[in-house]
Protein backbone atom coordinates (compact mmCIF):
# COMPACT_ATOMS: atom_id res chain seq x y z
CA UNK A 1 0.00 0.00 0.00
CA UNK A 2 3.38 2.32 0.32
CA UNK A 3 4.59 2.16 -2.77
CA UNK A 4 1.00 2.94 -4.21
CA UNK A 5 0.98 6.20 -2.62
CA UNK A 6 5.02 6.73 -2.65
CA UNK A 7 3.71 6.13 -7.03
CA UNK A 8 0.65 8.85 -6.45
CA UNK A 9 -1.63 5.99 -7.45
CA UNK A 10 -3.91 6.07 -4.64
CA UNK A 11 -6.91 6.42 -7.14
CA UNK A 12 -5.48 2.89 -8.94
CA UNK A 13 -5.60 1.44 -5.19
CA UNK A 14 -9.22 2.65 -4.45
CA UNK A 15 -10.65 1.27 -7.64
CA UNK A 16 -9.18 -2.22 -6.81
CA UNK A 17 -9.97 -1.91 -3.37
CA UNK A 18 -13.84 -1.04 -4.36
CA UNK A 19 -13.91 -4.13 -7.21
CA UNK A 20 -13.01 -6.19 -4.01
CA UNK A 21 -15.35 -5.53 -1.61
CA UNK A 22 -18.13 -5.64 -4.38
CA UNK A 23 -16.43 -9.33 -4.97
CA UNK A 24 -17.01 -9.97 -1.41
CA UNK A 25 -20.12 -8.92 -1.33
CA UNK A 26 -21.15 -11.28 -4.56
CA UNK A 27 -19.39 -14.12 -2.82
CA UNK A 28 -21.28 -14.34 0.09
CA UNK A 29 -24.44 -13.39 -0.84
CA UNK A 30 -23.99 -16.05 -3.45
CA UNK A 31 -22.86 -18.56 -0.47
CA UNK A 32 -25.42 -17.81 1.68
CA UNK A 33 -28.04 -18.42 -0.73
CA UNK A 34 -26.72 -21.53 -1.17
CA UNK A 35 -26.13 -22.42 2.17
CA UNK A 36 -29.49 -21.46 2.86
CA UNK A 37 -31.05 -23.91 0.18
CA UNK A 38 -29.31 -26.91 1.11
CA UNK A 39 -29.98 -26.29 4.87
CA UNK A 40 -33.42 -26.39 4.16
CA UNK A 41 -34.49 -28.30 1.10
CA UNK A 42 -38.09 -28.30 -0.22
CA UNK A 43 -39.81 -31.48 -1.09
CA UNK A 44 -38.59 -33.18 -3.97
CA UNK A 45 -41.14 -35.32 -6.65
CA UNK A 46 -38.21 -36.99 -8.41
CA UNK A 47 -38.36 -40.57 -10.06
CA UNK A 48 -35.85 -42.91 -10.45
CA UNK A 49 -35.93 -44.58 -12.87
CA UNK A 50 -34.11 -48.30 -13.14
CA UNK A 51 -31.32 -47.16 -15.23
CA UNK A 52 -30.10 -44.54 -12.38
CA UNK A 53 -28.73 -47.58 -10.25
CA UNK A 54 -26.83 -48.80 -13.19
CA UNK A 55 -25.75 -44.81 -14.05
CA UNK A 56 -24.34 -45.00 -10.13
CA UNK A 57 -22.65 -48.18 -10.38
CA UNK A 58 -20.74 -47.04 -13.48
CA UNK A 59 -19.57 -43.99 -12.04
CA UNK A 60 -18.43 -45.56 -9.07
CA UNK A 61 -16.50 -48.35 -11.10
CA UNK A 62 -15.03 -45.14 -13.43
CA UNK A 63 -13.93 -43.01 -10.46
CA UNK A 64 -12.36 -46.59 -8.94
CA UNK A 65 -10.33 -47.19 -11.96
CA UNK A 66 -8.96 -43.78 -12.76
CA UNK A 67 -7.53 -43.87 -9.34
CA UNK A 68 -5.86 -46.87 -9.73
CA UNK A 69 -5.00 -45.55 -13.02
CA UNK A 70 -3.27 -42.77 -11.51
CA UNK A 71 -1.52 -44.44 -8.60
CA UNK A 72 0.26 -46.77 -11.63
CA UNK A 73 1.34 -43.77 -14.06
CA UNK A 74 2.73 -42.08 -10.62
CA UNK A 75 3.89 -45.07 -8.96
CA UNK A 76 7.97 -44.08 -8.90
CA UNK A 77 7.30 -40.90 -7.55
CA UNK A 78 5.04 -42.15 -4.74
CA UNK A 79 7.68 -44.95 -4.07
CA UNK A 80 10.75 -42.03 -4.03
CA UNK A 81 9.16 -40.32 -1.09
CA UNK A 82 8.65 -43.40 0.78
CA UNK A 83 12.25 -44.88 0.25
CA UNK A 84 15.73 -43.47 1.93
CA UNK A 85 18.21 -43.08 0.12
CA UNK A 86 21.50 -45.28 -0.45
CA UNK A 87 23.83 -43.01 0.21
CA UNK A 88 23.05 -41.88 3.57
């Protein structure tokens, strides 16, 4: 904030400083909205239909294998932090 003024741009620093707050302002009101609706839902009329087990199960058995996909492309580096080193 110094070298702002020590520049003589305070205005600079007071537009940023306003985009901010209005940010902040956004940000919660936008969180507490949605705070708010999940805290207290409304009654839902949804139907599930058979095919939303099998929708589940896949996505399940996806998010299963990609992480074992990703444990085997990153296997050496997991293994590095877990071995010590020879030389010491």
């Amino acid at each position: 904030m110094k070298n702002f003024q020590k520049l003589g741009n305070k205005k600079r620093l007071g537009r940023c400083s306003d985009r901010i707050d209005k940010f902040n302002t956004y940000y919660f009101v936008i969180s507490f909205a949605s705070a708010v609706t999940f805290v207290f839902p409304g009654t839902s009329e949804a139907y599930l239909d058979p095919g939303t087990g099998s929708l589940v199960f896949q996505m399940i058995i996806a998010a299963v294998m990609g992480g074992l996909y990703t444990i085997k492309t990153y296997w050496r580096n997991i293994m590095k932090i877990f071995k010590k080193d020879k030389k010491e």
